[in-house]
PDB file of N, CA and C in Angstrom:
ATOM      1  N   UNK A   1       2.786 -11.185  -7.191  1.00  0.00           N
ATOM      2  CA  UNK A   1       2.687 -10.189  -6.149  1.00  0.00           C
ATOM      3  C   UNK A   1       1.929  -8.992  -6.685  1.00  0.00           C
ATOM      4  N   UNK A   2       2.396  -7.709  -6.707  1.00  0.00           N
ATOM      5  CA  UNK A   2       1.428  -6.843  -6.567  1.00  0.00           C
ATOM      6  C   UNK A   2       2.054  -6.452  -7.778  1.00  0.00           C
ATOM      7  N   UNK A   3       1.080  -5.182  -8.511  1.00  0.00           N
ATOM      8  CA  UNK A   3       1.844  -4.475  -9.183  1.00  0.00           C
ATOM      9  C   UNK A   3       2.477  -3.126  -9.312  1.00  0.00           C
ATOM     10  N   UNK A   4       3.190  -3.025 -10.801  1.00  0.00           N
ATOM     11  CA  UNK A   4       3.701  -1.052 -10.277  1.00  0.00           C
ATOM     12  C   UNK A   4       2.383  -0.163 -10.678  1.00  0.00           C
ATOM     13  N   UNK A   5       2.488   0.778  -9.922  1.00  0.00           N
ATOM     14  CA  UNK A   5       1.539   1.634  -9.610  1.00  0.00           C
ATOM     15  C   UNK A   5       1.908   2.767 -10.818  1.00  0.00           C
ATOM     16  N   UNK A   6       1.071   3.420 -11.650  1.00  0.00           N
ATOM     17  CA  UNK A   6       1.105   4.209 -12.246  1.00  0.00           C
ATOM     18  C   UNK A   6       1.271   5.904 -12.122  1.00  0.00           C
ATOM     19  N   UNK A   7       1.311   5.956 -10.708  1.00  0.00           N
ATOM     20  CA  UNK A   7       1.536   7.239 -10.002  1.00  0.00           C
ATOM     21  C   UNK A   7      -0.078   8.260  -9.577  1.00  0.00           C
ATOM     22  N   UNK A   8      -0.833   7.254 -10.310  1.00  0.00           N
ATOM     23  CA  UNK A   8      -2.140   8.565 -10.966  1.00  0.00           C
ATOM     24  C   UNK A   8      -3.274   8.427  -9.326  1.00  0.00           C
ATOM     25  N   UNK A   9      -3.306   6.862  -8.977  1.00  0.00           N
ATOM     26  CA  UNK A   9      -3.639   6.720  -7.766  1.00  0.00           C
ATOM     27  C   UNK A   9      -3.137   5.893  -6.401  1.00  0.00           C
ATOM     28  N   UNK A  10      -1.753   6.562  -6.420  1.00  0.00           N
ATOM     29  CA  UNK A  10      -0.547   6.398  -5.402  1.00  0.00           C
ATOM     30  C   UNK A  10      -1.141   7.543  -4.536  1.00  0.00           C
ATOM     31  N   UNK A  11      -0.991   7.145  -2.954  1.00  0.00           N
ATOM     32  CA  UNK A  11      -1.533   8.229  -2.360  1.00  0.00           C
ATOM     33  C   UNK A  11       0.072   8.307  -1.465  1.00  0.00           C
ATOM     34  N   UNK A  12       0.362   9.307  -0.503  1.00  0.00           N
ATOM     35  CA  UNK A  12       1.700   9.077  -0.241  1.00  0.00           C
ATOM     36  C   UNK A  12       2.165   8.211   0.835  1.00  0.00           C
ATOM     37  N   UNK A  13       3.034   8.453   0.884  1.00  0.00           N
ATOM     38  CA  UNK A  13       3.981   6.808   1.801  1.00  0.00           C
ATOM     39  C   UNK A  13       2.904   6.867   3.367  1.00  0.00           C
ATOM     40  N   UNK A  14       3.289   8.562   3.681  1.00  0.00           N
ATOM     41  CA  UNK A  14       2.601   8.490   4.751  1.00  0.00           C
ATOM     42  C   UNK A  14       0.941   7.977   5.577  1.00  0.00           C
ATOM     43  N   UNK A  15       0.483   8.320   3.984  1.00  0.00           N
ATOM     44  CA  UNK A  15      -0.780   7.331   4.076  1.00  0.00           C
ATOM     45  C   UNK A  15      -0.670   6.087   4.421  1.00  0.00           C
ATOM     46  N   UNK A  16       0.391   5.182   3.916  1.00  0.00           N
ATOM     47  CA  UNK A  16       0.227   3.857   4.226  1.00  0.00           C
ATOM     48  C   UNK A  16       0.779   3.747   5.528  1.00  0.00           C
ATOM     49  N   UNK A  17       1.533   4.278   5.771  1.00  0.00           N
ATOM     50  CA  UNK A  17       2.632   4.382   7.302  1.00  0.00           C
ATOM     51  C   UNK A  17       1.325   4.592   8.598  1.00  0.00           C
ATOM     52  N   UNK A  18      -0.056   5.304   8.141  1.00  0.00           N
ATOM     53  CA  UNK A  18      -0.672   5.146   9.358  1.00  0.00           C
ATOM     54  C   UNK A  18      -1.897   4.150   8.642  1.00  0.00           C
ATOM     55  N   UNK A  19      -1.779   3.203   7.996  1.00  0.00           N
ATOM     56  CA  UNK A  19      -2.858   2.777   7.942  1.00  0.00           C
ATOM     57  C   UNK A  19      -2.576   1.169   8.858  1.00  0.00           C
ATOM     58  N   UNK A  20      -4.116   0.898   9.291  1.00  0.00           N
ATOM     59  CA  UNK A  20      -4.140   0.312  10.607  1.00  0.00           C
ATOM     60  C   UNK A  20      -4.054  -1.776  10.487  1.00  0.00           C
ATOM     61  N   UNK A  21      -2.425  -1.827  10.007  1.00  0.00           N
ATOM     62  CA  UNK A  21      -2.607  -3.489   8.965  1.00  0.00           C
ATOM     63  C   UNK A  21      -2.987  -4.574  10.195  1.00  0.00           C
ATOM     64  N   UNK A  22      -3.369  -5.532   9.816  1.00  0.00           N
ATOM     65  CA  UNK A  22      -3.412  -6.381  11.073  1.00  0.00           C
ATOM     66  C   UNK A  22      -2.885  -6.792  11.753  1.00  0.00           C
ATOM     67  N   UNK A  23      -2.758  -7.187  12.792  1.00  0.00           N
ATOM     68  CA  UNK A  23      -1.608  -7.671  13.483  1.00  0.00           C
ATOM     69  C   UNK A  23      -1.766  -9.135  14.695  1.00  0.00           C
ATOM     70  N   UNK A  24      -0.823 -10.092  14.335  1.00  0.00           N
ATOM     71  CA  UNK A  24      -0.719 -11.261  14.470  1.00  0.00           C
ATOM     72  C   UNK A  24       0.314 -11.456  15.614  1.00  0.00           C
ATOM     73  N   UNK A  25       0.139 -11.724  16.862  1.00  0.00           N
ATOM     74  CA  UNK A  25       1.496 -11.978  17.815  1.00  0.00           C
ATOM     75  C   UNK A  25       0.994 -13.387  18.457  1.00  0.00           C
ATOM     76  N   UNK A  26       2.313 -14.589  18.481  1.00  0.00           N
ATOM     77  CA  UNK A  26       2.510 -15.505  19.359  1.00  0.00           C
ATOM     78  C   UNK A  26       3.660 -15.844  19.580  1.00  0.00           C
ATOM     79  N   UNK A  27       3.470 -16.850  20.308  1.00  0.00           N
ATOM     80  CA  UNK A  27       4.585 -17.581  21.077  1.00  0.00           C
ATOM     81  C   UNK A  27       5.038 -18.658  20.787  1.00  0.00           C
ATOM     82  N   UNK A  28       6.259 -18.413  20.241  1.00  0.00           N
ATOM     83  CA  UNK A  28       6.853 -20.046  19.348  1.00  0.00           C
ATOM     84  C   UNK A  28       8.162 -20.202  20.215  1.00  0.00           C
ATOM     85  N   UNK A  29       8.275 -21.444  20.112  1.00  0.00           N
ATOM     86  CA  UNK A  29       9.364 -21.939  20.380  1.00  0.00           C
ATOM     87  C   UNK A  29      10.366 -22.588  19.380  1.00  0.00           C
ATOM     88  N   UNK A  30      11.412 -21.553  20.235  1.00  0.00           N
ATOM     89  CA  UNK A  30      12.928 -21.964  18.946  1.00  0.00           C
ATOM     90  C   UNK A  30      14.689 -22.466  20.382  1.00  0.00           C
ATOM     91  N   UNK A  31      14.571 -23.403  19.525  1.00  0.00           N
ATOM     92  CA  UNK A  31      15.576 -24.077  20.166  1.00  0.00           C
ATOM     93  C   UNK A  31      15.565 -23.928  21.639  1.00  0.00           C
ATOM     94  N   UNK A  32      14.400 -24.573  22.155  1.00  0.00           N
ATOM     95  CA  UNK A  32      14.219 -24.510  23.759  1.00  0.00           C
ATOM     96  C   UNK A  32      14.138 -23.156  24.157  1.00  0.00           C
ATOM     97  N   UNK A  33      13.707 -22.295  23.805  1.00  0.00           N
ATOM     98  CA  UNK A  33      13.418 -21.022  24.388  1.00  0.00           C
ATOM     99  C   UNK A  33      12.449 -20.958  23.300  1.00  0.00           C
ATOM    100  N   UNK A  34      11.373 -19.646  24.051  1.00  0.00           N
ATOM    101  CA  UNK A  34      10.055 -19.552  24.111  1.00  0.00           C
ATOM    102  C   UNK A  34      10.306 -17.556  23.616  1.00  0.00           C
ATOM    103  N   UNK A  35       9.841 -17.465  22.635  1.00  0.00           N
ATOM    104  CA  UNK A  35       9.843 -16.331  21.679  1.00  0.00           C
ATOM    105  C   UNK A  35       8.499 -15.563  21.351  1.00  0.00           C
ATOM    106  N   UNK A  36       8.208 -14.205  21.476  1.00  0.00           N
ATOM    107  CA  UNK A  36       7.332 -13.735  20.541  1.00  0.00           C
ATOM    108  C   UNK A  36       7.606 -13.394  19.373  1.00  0.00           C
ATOM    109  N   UNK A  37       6.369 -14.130  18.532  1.00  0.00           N
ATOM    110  CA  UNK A  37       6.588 -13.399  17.021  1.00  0.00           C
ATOM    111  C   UNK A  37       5.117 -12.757  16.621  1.00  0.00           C
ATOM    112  N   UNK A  38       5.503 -11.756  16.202  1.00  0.00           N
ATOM    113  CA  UNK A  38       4.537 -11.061  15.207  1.00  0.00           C
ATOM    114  C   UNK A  38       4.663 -10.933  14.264  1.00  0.00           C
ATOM    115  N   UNK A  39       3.598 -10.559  13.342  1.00  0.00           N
ATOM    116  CA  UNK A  39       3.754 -10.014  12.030  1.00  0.00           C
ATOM    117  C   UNK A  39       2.366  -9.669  11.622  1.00  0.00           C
ATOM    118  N   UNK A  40       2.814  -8.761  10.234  1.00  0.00           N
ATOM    119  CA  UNK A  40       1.450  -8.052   9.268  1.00  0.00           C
ATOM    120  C   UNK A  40       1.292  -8.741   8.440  1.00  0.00           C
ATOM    121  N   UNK A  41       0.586  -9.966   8.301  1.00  0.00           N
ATOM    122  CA  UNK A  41       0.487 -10.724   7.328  1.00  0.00           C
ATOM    123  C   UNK A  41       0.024 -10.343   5.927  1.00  0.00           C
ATOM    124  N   UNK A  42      -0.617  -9.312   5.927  1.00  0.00           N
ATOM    125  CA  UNK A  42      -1.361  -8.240   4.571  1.00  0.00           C
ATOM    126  C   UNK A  42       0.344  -7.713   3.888  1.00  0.00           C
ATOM    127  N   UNK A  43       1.353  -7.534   4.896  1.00  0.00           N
ATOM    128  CA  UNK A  43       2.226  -7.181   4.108  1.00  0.00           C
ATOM    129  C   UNK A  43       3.666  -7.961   4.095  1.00  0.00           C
ATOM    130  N   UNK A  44       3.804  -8.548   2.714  1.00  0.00           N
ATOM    131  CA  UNK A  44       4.722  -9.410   2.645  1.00  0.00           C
ATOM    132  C   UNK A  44       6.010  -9.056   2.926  1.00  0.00           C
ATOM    133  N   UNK A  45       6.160 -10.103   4.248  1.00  0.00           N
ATOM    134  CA  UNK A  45       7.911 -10.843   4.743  1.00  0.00           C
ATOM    135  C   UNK A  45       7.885  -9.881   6.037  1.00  0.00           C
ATOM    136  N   UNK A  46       6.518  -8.885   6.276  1.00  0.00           N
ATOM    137  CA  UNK A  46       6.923  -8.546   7.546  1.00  0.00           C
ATOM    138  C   UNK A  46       6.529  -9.233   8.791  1.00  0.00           C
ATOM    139  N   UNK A  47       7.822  -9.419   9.286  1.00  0.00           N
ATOM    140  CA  UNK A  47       7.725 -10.323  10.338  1.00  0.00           C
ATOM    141  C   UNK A  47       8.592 -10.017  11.549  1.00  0.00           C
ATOM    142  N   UNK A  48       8.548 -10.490  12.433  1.00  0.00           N
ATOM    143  CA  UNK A  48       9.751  -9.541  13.606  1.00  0.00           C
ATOM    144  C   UNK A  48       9.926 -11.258  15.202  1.00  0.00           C
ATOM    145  N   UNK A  49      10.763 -11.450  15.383  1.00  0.00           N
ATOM    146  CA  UNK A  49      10.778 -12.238  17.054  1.00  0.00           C
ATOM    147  C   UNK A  49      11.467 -11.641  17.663  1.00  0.00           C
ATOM    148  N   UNK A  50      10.980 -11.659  19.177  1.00  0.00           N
ATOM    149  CA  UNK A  50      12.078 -11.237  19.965  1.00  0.00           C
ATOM    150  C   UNK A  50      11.753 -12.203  21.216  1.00  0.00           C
ATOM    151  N   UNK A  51      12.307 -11.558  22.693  1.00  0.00           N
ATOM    152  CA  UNK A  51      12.064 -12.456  23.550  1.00  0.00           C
ATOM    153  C   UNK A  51      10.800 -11.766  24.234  1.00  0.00           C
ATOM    154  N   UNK A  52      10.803 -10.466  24.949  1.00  0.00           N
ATOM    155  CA  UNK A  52       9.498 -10.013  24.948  1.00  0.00           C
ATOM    156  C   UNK A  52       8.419  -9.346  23.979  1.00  0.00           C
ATOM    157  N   UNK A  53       6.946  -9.396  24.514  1.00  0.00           N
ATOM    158  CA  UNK A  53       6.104  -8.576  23.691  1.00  0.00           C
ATOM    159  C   UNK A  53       6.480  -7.468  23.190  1.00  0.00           C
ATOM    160  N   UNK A  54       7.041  -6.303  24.285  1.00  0.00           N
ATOM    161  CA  UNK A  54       6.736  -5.090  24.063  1.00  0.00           C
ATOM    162  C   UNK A  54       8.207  -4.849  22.963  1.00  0.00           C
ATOM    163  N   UNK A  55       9.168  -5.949  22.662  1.00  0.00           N
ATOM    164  CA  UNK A  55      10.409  -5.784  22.317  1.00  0.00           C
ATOM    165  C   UNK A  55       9.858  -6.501  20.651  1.00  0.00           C
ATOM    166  N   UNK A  56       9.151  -7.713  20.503  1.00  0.00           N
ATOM    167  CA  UNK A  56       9.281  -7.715  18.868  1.00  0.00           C
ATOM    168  C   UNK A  56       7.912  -6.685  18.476  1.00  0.00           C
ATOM    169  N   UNK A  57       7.325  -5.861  19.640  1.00  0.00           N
ATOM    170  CA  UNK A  57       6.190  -5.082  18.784  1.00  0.00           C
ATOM    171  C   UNK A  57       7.272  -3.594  18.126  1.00  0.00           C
ATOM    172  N   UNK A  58       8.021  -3.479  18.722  1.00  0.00           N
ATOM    173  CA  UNK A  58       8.812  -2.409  18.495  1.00  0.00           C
ATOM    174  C   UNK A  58       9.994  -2.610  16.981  1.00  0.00           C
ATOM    175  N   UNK A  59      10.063  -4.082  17.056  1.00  0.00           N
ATOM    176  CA  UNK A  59      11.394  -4.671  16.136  1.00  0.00           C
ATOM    177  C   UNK A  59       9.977  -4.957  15.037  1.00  0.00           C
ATOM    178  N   UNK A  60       8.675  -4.921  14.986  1.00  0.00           N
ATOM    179  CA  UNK A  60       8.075  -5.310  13.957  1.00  0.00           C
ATOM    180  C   UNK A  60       7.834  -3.766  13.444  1.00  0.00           C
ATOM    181  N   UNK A  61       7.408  -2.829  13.894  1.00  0.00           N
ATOM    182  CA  UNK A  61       7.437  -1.479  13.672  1.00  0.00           C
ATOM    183  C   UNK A  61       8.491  -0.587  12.857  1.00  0.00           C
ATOM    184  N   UNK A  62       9.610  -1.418  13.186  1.00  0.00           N
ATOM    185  CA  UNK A  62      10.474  -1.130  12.171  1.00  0.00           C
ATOM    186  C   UNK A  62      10.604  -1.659  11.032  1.00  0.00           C
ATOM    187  N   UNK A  63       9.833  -3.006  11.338  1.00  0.00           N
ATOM    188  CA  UNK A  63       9.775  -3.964   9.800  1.00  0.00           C
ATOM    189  C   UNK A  63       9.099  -3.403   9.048  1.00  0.00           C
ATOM    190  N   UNK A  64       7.771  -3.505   9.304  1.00  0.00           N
ATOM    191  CA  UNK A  64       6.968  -2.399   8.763  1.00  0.00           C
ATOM    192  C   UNK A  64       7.307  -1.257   7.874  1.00  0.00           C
ATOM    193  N   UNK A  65       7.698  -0.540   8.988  1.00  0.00           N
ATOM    194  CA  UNK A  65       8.432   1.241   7.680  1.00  0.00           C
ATOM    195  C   UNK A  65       9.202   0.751   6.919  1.00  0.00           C
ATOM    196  N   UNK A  66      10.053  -0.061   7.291  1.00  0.00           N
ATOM    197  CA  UNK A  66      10.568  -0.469   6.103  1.00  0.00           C
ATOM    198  C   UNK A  66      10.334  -1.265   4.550  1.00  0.00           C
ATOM    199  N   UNK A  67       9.549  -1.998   5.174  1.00  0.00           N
ATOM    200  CA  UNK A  67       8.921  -2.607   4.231  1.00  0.00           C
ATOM    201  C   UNK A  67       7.564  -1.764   2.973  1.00  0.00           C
ATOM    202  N   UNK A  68       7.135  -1.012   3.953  1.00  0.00           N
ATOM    203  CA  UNK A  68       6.869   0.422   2.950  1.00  0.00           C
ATOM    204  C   UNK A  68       7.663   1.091   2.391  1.00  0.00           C
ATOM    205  N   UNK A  69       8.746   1.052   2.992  1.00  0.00           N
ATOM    206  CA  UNK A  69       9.696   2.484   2.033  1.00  0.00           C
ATOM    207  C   UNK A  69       9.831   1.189   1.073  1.00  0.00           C
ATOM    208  N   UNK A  70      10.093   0.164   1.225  1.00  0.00           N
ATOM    209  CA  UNK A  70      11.126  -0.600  -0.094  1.00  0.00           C
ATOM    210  C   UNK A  70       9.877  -0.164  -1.044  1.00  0.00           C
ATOM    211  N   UNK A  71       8.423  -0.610  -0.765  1.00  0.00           N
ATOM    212  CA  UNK A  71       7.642  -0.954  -2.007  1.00  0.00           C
ATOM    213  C   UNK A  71       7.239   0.086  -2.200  1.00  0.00           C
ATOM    214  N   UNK A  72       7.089   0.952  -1.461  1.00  0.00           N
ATOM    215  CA  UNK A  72       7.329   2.215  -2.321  1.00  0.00           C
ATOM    216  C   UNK A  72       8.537   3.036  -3.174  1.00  0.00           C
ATOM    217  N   UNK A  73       9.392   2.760  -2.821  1.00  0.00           N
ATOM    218  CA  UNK A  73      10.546   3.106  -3.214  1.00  0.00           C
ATOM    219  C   UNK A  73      10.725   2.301  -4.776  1.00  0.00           C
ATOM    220  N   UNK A  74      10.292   1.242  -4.501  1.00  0.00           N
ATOM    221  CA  UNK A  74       9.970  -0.157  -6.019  1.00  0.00           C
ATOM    222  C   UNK A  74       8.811   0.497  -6.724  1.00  0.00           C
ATOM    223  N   UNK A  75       8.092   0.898  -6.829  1.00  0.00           N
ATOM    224  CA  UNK A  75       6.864   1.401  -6.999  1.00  0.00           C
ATOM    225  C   UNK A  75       5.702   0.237  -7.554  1.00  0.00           C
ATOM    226  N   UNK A  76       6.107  -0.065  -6.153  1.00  0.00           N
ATOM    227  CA  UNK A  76       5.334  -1.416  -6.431  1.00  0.00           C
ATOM    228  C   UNK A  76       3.700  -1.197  -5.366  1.00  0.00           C
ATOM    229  N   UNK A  77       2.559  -1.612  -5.647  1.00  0.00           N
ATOM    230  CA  UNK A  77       1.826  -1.352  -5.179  1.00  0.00           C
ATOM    231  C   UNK A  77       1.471  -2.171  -3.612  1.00  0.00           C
ATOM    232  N   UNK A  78       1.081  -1.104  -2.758  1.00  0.00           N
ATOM    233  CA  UNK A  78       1.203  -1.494  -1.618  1.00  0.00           C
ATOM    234  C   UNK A  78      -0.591  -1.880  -1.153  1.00  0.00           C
ATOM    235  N   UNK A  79      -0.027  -3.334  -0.296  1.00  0.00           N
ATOM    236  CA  UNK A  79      -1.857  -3.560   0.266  1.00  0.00           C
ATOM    237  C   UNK A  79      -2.269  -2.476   1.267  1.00  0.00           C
ATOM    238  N   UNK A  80      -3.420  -2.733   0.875  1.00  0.00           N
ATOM    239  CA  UNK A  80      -4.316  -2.013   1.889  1.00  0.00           C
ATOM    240  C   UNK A  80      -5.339  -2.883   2.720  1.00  0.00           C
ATOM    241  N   UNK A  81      -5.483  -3.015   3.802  1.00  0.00           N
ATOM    242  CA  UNK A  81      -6.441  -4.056   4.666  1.00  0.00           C
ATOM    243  C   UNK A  81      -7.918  -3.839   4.282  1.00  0.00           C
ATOM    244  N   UNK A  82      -8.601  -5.017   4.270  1.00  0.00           N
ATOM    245  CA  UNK A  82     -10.185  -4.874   3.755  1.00  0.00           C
ATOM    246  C   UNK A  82     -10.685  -4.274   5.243  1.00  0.00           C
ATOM    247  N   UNK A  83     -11.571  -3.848   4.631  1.00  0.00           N
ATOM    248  CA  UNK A  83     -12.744  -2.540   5.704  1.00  0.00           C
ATOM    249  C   UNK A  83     -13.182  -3.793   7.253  1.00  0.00           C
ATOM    250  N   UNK A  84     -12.608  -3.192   8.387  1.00  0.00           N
ATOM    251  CA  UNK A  84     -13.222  -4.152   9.722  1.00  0.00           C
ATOM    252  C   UNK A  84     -14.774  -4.651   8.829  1.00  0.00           C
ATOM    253  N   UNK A  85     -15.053  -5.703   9.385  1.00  0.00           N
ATOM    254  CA  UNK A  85     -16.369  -6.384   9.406  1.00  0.00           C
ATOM    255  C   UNK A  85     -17.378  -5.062   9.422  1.00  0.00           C
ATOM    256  N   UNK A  86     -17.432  -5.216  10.292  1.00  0.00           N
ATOM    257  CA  UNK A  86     -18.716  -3.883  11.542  1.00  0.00           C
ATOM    258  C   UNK A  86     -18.781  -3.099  10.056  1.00  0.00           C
ATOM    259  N   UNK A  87     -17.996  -2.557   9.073  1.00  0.00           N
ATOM    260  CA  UNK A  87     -18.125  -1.492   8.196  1.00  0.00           C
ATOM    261  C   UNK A  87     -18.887  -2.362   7.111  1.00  0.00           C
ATOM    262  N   UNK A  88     -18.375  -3.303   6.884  1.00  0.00           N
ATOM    263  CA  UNK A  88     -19.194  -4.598   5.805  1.00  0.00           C
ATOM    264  C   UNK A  88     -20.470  -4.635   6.097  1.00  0.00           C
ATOM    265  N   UNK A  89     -20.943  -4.761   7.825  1.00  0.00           N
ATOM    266  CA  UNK A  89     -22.172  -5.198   7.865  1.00  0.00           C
ATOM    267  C   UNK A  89     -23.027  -3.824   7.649  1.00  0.00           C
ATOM    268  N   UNK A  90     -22.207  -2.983   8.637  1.00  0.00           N
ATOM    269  CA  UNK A  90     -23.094  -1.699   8.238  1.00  0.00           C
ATOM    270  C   UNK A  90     -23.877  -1.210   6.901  1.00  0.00           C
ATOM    271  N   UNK A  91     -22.903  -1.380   5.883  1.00  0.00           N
ATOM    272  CA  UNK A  91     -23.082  -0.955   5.095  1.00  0.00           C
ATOM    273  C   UNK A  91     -24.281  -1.526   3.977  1.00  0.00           C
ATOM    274  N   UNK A  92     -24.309  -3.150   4.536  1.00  0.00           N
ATOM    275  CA  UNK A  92     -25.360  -4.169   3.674  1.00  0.00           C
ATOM    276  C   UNK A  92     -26.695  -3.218   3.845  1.00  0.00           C
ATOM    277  N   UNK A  93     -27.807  -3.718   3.391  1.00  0.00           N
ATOM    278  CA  UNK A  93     -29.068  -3.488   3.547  1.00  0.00           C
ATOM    279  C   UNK A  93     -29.508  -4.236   4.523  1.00  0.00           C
ATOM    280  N   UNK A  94     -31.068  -3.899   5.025  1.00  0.00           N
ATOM    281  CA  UNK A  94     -30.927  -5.290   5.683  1.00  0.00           C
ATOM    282  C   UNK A  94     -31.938  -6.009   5.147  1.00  0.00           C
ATOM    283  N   UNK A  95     -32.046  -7.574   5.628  1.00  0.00           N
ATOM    284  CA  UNK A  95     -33.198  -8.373   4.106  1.00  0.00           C
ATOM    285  C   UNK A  95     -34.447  -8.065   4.569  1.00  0.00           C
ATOM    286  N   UNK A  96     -34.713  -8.211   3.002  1.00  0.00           N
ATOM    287  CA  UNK A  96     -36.462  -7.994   2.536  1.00  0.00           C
ATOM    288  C   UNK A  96     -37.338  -8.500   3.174  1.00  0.00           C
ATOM    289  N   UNK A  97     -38.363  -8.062   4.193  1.00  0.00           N
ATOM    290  CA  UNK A  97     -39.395  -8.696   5.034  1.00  0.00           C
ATOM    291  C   UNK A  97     -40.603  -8.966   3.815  1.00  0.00           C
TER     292      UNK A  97
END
């Protein structure tokens, strides 16, 4: 997994609390009923189901903070999501005519 962070370029919790992780929602079925699940797959074990959308986006939101406070609290180093595409391409050159 990740490692402990040395403190020197830890930025604070709140930084990570708004940073924008990805987010994954479907519809599984568990024992004959029909469930949403989401999760931040960039950050490990957060995961959330409920029966509506707007109910596991709220129960994953809490997974989330939490799952920051632990690894921060561990001082364990927390992911950060790679840059949208659009910023990748921008940033290339473009090829040699």
């Amino acid at each position: 997994m990740s490692t402990p962070m040395d403190g020197s370029d830890r930025k604070p919790l709140a930084y990570y609390e708004s940073v924008p992780y990805l987010l994954v929602v479907e519809s599984v079925e568990r024992g004959g009923e029909w469930l949403r699940r989401a999760e931040h797959p960039e950050l490990p074990g957060c995961v959330a189901e409920a029966h509506s959308a707007l109910e596991v986006l709220d129960r994953l939101e809490q997974e989330r903070l939490r799952v920051l406070r632990q690894l921060w609290d561990c001082g364990t180093a927390i992911p950060v999501p790679r840059p949208p595409l659009r910023e990748l391409r921008a940033s290339r050159s473009p090829p040699a005519t």
